[in-house]
C-alpha atoms as a PDB file:
ATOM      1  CA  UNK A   1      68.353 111.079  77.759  1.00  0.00           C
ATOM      2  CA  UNK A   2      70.264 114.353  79.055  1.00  0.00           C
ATOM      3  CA  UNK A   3      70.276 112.633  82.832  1.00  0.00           C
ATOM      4  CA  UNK A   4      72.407 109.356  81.017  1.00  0.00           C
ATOM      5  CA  UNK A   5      74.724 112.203  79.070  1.00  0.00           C
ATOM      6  CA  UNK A   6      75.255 113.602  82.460  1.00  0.00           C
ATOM      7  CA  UNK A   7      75.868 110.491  84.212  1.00  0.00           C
ATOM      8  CA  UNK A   8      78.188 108.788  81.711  1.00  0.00           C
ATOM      9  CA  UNK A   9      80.397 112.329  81.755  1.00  0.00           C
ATOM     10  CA  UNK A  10      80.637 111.878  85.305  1.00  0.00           C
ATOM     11  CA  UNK A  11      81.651 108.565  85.488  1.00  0.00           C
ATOM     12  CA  UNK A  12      84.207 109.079  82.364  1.00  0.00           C
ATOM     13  CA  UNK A  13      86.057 111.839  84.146  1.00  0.00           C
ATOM     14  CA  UNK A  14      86.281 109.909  87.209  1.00  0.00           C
ATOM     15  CA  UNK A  15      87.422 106.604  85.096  1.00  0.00           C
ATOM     16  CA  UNK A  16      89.816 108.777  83.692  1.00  0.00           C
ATOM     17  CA  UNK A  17      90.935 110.846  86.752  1.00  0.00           C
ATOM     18  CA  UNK A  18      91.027 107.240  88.825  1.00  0.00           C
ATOM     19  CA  UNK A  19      93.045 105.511  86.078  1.00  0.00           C
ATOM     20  CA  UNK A  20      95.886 108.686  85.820  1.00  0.00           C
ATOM     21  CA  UNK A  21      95.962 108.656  89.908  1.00  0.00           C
ATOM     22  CA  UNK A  22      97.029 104.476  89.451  1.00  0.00           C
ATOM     23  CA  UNK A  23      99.150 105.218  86.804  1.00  0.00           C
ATOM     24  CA  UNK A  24     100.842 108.117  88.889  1.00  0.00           C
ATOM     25  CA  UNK A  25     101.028 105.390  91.990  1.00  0.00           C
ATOM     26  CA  UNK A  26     102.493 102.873  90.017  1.00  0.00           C
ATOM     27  CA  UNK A  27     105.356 105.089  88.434  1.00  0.00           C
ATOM     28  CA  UNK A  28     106.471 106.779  91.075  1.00  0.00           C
ATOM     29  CA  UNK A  29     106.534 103.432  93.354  1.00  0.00           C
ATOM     30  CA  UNK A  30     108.376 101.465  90.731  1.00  0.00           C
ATOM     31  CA  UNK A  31     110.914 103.984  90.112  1.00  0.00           C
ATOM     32  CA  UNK A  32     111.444 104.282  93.871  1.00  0.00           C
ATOM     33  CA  UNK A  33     112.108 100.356  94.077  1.00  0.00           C
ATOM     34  CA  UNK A  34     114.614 100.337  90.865  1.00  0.00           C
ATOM     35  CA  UNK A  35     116.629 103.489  90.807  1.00  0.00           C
ATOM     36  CA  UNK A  36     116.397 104.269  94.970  1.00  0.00           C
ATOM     37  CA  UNK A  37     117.039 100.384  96.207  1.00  0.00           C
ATOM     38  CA  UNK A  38     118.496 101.428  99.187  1.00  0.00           C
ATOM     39  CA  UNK A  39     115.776 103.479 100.544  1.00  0.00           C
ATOM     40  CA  UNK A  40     113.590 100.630  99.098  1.00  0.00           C
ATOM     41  CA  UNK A  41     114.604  98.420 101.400  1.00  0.00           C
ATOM     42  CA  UNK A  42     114.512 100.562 104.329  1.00  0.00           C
ATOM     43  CA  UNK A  43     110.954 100.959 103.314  1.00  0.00           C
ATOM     44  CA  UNK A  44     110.945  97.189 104.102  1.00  0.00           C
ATOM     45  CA  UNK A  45     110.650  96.267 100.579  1.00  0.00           C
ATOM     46  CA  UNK A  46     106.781  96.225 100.730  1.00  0.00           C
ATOM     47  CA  UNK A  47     104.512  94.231  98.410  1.00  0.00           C
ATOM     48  CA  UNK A  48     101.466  94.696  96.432  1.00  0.00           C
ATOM     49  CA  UNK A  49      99.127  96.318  99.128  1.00  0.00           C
ATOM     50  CA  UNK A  50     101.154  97.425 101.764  1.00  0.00           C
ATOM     51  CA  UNK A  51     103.457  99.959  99.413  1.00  0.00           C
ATOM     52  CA  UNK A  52     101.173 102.984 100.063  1.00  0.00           C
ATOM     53  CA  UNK A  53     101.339 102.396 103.490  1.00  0.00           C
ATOM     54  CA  UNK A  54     105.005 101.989 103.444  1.00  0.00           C
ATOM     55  CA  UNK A  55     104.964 105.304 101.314  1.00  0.00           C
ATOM     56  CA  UNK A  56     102.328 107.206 103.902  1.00  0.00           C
ATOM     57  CA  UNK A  57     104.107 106.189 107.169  1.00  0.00           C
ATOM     58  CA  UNK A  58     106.186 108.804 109.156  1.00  0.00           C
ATOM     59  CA  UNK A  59     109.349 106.964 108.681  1.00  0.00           C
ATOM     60  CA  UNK A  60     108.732 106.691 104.969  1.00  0.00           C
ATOM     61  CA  UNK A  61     107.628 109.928 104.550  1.00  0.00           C
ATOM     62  CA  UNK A  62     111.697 111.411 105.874  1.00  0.00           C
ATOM     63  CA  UNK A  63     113.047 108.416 103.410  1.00  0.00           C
ATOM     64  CA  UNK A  64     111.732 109.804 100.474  1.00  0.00           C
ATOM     65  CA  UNK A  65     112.111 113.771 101.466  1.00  0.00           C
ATOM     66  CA  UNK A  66     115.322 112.524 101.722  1.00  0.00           C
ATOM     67  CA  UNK A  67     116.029 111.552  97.985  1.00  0.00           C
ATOM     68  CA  UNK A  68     117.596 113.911  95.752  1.00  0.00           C
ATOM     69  CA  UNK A  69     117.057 111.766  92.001  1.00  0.00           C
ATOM     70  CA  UNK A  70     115.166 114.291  90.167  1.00  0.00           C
ATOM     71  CA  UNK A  71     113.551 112.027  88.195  1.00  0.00           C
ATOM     72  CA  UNK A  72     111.788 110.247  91.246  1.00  0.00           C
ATOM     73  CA  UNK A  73     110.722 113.654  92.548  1.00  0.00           C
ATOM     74  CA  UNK A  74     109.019 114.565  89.061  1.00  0.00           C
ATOM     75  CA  UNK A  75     107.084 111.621  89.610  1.00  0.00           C
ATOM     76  CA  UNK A  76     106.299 112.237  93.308  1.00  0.00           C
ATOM     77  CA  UNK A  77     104.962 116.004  91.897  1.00  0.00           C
ATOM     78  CA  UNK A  78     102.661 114.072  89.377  1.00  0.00           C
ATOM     79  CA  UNK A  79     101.842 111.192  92.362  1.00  0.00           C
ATOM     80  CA  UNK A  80     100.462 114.238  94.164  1.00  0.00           C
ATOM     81  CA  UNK A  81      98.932 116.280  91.552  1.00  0.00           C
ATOM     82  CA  UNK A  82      97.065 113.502  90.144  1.00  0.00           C
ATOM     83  CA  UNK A  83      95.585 112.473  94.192  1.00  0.00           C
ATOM     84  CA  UNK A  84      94.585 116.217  94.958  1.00  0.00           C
ATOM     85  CA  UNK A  85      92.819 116.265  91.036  1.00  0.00           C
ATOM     86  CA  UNK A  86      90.949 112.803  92.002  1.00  0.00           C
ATOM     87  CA  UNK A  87      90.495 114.089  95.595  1.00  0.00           C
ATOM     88  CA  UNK A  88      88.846 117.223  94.444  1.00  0.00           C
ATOM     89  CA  UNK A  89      86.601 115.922  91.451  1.00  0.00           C
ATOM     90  CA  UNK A  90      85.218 113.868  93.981  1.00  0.00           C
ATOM     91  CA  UNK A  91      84.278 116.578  96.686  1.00  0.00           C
ATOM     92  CA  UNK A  92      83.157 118.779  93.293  1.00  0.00           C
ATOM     93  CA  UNK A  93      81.110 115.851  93.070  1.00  0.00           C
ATOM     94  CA  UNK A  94      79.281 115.065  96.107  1.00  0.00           C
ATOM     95  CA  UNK A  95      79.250 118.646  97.076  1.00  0.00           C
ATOM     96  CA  UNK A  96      77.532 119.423  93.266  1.00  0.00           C
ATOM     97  CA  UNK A  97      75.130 116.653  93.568  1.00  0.00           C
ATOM     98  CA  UNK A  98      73.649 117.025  97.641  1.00  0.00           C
ATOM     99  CA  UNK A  99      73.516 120.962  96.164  1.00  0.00           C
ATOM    100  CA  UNK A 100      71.049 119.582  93.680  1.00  0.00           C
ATOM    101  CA  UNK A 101      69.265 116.838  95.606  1.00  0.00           C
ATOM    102  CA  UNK A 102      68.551 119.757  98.355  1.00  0.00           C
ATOM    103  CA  UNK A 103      67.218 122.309  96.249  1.00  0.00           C
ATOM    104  CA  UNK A 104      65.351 120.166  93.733  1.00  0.00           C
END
């Protein structure tokens, strides 16, 4: 009984932490296409998969330093936040649980 409890918390904070990390993705890409078209297309106007790549490349990386809307770089700040939260809960994770598998 406790072990499910346990189990369904973990999974509901990751569900959760997963979904707000999408959400961030989505925001900050979409308001990078509509209010920043120009660095958009020198992005190469990706599609579906291949806009976090476009986002994560070295040339894409100095195109978006590069933008000054302040809106766009409140959403970068919560793009990031919400990766190094999902990052983290992760490693908090699998660290937590080969602690416990070792020792019990």
């Amino acid at each position: 009984m406790i072990e499910t409890l346990i189990v369904a918390v973990i999974v509901g904070v990751w569900a959760f932490l997963a979904l707000q990390s999408v959400m961030a993705d989505y925001n900050y890409y979409k308001a990078v296409q509509t209010q920043e078209p120009a660095i958009w297309a020198q992005l190469g106007s990706p599609k579906f998969l291949r806009i976090p790549m476009a986002f994560a490349s070295s040339k894409g990386v100095i195109l978006l330093k590069s933008i000054t809307n302040e809106h766009i770089l409140a959403l970068a700040r919560k793009h990031r936040q919400a990766g190094i939260q999902f990052i983290s809960y992760l490693v908090t994770v699998l660290v937590g649980s080969t602690a416990y598998f070792s020792f019990a």
